[in-house]
PDB file of N, CA and C in Angstrom:
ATOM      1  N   UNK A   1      13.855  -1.397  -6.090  1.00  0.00           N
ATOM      2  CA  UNK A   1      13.013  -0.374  -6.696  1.00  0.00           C
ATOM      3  C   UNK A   1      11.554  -0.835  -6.730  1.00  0.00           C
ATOM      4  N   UNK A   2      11.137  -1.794  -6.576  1.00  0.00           N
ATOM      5  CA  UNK A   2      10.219  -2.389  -6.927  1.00  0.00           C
ATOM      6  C   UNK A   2       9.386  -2.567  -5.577  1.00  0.00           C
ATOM      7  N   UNK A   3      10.014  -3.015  -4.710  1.00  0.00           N
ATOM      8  CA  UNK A   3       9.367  -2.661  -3.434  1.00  0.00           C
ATOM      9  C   UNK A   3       9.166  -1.408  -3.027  1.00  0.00           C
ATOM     10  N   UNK A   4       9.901  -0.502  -3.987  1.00  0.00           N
ATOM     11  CA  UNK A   4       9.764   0.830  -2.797  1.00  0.00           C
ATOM     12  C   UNK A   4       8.927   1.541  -3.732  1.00  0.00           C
ATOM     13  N   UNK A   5       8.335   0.869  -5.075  1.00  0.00           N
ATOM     14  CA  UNK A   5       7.085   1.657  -5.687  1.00  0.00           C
ATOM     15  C   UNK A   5       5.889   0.631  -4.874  1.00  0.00           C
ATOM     16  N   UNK A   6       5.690   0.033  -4.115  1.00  0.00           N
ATOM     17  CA  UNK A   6       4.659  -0.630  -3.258  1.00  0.00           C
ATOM     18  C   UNK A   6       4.506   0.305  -1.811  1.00  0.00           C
ATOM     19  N   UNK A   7       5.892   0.504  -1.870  1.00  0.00           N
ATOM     20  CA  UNK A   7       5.800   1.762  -0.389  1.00  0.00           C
ATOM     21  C   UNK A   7       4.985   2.503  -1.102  1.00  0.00           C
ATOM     22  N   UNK A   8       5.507   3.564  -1.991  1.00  0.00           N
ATOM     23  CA  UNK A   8       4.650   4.731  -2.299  1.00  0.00           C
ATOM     24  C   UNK A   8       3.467   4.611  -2.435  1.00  0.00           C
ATOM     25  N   UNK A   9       3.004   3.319  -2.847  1.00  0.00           N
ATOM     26  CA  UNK A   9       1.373   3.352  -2.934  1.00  0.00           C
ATOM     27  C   UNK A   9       0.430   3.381  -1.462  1.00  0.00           C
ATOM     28  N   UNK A  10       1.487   2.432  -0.652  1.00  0.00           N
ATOM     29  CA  UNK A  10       1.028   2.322   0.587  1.00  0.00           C
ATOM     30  C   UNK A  10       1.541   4.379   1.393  1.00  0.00           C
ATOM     31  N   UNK A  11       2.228   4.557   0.842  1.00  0.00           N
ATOM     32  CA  UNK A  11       2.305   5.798   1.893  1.00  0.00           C
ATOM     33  C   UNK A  11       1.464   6.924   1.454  1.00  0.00           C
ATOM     34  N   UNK A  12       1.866   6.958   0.101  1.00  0.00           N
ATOM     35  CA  UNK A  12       0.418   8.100  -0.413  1.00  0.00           C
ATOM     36  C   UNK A  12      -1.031   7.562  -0.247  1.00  0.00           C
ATOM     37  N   UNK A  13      -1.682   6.671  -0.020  1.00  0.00           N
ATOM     38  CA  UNK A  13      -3.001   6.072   0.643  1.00  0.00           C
ATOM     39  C   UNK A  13      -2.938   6.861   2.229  1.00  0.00           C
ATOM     40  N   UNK A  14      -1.762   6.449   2.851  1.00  0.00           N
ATOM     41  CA  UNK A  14      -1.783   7.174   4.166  1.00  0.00           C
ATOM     42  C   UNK A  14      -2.110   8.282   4.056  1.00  0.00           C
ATOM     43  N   UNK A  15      -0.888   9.202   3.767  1.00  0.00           N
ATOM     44  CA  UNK A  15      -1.122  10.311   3.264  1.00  0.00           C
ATOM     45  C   UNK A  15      -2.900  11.241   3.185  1.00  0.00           C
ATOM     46  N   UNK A  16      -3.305  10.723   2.156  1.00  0.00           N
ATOM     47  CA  UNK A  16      -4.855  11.292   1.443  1.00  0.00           C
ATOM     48  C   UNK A  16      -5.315  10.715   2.782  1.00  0.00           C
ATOM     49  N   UNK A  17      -5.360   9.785   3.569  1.00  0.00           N
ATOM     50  CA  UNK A  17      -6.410   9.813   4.790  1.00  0.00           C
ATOM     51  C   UNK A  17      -6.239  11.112   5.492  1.00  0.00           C
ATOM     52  N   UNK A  18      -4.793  10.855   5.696  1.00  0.00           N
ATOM     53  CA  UNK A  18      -4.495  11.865   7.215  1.00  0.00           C
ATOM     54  C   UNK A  18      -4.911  13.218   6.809  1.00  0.00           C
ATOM     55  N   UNK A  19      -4.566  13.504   5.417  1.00  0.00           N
ATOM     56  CA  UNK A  19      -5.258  14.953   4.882  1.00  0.00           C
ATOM     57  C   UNK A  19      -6.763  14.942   4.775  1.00  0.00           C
ATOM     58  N   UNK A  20      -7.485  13.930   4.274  1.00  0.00           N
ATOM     59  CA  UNK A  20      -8.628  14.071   4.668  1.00  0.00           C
ATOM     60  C   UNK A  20      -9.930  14.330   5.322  1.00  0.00           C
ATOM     61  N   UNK A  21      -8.774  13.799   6.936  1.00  0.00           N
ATOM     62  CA  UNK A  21      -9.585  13.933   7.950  1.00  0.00           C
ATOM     63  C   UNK A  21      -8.646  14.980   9.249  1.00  0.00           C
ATOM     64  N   UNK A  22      -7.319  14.890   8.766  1.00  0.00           N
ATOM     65  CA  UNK A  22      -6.488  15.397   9.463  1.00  0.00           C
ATOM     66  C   UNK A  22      -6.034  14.777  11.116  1.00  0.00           C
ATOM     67  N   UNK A  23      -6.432  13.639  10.655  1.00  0.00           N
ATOM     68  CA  UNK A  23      -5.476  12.847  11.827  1.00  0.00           C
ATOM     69  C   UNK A  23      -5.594  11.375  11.271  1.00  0.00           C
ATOM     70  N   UNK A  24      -4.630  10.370  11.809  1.00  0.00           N
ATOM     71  CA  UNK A  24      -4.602   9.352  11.459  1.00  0.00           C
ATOM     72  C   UNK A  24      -4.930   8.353  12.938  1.00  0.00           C
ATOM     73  N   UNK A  25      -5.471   8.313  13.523  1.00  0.00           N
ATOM     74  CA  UNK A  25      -6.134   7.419  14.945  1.00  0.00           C
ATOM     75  C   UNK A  25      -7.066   6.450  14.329  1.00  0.00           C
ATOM     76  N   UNK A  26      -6.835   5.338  14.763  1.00  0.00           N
ATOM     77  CA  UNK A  26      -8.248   4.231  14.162  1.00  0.00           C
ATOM     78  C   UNK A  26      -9.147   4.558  14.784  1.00  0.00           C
ATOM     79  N   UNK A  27      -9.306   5.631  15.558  1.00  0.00           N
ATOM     80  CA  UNK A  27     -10.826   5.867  16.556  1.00  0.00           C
ATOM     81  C   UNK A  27     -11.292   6.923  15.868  1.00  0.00           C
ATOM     82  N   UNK A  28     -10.845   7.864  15.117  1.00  0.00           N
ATOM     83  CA  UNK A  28     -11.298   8.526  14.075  1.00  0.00           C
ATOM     84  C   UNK A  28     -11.881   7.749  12.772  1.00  0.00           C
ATOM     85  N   UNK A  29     -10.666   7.277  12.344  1.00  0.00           N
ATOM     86  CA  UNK A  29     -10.974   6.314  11.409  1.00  0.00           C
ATOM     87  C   UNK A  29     -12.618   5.733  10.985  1.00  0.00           C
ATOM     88  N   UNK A  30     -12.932   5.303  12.387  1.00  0.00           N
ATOM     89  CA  UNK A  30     -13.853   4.362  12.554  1.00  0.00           C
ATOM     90  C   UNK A  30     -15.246   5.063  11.973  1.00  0.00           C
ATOM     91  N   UNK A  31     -15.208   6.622  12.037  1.00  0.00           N
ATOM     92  CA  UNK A  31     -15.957   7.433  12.343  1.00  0.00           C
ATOM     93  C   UNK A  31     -16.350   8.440  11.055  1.00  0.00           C
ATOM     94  N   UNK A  32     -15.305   8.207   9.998  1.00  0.00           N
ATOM     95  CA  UNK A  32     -14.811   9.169   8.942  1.00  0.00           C
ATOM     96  C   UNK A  32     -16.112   8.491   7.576  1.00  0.00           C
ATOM     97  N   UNK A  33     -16.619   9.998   7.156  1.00  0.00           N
ATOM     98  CA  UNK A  33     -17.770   9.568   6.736  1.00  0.00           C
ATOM     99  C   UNK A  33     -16.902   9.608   5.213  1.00  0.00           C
ATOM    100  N   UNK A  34     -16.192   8.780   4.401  1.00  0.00           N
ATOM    101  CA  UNK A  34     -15.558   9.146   3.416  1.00  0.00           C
ATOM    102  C   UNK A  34     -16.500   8.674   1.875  1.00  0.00           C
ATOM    103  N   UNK A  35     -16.240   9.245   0.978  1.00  0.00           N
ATOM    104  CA  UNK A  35     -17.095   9.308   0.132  1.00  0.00           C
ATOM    105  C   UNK A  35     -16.902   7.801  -0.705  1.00  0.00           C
ATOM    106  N   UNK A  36     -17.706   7.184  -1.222  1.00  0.00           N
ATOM    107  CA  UNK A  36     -17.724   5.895  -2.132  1.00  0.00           C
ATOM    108  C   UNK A  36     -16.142   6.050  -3.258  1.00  0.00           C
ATOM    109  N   UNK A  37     -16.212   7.051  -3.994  1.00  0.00           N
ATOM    110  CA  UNK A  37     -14.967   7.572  -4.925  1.00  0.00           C
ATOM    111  C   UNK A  37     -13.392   7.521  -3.735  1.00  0.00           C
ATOM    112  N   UNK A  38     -13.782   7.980  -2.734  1.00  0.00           N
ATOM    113  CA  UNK A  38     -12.507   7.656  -2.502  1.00  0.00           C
ATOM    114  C   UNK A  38     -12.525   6.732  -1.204  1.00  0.00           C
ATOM    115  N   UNK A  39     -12.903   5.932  -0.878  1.00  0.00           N
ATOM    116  CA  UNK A  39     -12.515   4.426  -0.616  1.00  0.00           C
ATOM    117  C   UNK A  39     -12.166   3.879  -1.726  1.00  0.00           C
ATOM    118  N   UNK A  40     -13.084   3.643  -2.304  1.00  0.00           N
ATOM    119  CA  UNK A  40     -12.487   2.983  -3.399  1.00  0.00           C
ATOM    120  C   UNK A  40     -10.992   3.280  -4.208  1.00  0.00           C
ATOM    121  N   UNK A  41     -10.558   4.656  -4.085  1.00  0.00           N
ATOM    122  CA  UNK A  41      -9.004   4.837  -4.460  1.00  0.00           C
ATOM    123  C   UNK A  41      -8.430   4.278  -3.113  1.00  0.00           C
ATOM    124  N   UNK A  42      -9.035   4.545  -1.865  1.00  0.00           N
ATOM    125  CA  UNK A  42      -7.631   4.132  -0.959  1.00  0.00           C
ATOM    126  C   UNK A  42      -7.627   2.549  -0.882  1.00  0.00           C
ATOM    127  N   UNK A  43      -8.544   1.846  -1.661  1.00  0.00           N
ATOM    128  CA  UNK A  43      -8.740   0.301  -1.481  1.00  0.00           C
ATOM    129  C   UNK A  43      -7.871  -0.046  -2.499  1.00  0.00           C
ATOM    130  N   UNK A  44      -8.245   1.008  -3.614  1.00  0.00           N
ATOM    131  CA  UNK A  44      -7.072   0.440  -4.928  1.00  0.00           C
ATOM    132  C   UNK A  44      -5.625   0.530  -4.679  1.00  0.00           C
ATOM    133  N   UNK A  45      -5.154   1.658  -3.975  1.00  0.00           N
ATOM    134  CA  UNK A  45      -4.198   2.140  -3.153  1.00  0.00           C
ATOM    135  C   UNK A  45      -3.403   1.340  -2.617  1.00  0.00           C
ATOM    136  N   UNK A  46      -4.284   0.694  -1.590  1.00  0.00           N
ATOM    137  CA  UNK A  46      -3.460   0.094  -0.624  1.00  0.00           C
ATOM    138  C   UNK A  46      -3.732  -1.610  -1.219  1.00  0.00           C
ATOM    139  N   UNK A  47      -4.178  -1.831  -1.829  1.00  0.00           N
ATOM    140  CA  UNK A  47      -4.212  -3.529  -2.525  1.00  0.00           C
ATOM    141  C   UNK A  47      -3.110  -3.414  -3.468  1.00  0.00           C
ATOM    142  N   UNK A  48      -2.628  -2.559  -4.296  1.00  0.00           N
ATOM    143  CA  UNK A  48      -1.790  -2.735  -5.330  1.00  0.00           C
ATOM    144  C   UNK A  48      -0.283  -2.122  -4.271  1.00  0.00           C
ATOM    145  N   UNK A  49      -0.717  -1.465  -3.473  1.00  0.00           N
ATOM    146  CA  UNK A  49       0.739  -1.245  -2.439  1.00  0.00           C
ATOM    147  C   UNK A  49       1.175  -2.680  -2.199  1.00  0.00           C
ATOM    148  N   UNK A  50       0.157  -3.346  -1.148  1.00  0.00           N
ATOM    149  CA  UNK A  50       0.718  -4.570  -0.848  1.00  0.00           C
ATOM    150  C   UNK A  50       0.760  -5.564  -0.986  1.00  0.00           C
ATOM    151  N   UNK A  51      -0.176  -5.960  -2.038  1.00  0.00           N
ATOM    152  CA  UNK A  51       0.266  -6.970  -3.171  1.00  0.00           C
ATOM    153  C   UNK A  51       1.546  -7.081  -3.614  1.00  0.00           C
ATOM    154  N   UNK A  52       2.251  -5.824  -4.178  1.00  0.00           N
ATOM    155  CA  UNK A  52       4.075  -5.818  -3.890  1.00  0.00           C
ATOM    156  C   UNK A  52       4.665  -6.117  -2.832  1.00  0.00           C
ATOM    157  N   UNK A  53       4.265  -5.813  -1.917  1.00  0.00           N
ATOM    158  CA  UNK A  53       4.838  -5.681  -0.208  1.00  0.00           C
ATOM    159  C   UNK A  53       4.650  -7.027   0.258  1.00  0.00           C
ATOM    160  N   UNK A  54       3.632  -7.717   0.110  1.00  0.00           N
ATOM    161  CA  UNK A  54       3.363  -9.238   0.990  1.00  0.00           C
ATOM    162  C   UNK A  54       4.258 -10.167   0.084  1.00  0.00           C
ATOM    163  N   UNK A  55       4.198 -10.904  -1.270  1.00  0.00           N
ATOM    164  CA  UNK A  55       3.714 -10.318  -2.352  1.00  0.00           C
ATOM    165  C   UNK A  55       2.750 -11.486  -2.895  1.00  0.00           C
ATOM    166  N   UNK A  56       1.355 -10.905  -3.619  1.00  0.00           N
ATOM    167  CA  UNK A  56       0.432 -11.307  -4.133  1.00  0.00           C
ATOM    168  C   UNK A  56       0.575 -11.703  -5.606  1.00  0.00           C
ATOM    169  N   UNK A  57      -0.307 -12.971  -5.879  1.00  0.00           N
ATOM    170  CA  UNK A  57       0.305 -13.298  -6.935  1.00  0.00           C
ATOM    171  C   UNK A  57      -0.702 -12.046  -8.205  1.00  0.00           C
ATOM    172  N   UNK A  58      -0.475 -11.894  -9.249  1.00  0.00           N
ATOM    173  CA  UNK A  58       0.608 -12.151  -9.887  1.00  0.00           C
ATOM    174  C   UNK A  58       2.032 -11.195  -9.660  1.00  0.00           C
ATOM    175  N   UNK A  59       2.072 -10.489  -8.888  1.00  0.00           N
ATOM    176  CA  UNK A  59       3.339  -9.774  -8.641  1.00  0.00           C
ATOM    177  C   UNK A  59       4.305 -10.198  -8.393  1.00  0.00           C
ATOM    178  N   UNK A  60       4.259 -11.561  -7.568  1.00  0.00           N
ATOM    179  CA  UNK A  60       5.148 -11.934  -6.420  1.00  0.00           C
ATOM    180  C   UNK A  60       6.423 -12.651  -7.595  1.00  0.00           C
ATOM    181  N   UNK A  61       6.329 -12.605  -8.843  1.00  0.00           N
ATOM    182  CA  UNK A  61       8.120 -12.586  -9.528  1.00  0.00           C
ATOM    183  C   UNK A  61       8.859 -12.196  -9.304  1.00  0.00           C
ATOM    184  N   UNK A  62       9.314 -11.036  -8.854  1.00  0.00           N
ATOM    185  CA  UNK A  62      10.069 -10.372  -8.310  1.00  0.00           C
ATOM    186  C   UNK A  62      11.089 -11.230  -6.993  1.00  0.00           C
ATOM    187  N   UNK A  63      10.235 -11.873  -6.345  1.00  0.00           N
ATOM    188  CA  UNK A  63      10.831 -12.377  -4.844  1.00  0.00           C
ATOM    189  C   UNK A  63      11.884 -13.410  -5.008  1.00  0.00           C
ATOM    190  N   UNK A  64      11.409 -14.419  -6.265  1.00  0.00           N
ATOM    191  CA  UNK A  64      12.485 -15.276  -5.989  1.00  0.00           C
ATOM    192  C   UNK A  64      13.905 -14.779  -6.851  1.00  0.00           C
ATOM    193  N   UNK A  65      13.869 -13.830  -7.676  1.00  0.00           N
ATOM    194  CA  UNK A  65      14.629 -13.693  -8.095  1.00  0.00           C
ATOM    195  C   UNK A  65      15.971 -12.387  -7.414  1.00  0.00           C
ATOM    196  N   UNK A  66      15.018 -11.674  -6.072  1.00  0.00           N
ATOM    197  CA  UNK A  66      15.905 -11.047  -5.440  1.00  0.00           C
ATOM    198  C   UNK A  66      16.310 -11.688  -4.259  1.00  0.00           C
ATOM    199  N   UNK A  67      15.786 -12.759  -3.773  1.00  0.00           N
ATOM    200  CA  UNK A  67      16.265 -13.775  -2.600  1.00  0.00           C
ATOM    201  C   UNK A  67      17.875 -14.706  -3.569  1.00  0.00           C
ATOM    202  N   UNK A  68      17.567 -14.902  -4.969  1.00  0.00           N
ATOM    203  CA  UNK A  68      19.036 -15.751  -5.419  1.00  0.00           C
ATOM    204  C   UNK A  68      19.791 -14.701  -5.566  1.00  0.00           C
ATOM    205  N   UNK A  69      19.620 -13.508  -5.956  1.00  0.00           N
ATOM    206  CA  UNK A  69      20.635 -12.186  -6.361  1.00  0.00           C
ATOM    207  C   UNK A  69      21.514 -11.854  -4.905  1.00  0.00           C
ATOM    208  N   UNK A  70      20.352 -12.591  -3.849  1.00  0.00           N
ATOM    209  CA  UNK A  70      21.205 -12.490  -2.177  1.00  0.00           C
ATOM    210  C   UNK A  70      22.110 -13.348  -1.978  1.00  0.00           C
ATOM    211  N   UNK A  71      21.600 -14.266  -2.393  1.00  0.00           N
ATOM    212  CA  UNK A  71      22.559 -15.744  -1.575  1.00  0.00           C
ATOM    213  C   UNK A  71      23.738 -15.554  -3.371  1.00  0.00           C
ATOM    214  N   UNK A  72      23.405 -15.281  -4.538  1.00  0.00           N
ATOM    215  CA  UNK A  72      24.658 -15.344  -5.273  1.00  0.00           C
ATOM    216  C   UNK A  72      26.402 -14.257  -4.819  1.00  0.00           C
ATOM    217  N   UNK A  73      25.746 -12.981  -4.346  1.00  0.00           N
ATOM    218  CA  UNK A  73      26.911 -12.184  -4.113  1.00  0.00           C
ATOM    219  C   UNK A  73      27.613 -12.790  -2.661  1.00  0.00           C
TER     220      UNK A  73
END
């Protein structure tokens, strides 16, 4: 559960781009005049997505305790 609230952050960040600009290409990307207010949400977005996802400390508790919950069953 915990990883897959790191997805959602990372997929709704996607999301608000592709609606934003209405395509998702890094050659658009490159080009997208987006406003200060929302970089800054898709930066908050996607840092607190994958800070769960990589995982960054202080999040990264989670890891060792679902790597022993593997090797115990």
């Amino acid at each position: 559960m915990y990883t897959l609230l790191g997805s959602i952050f990372v997929f709704f960040a996607f999301l608000s781009i592709y609606f934003s600009i209405g395509t998702s290409t890094f050659d658009t990307l490159a080009y997208a005049n987006f406003t200060s207010t929302k970089q800054i949400a898709f930066f908050v977005l996607f840092v607190v997505g994958f800070a769960v996802k990589i995982p960054i400390m202080p999040v990264h508790i989670w890891l060792p305790e679902a790597h022993m919950l593997k090797h115990l069953h």
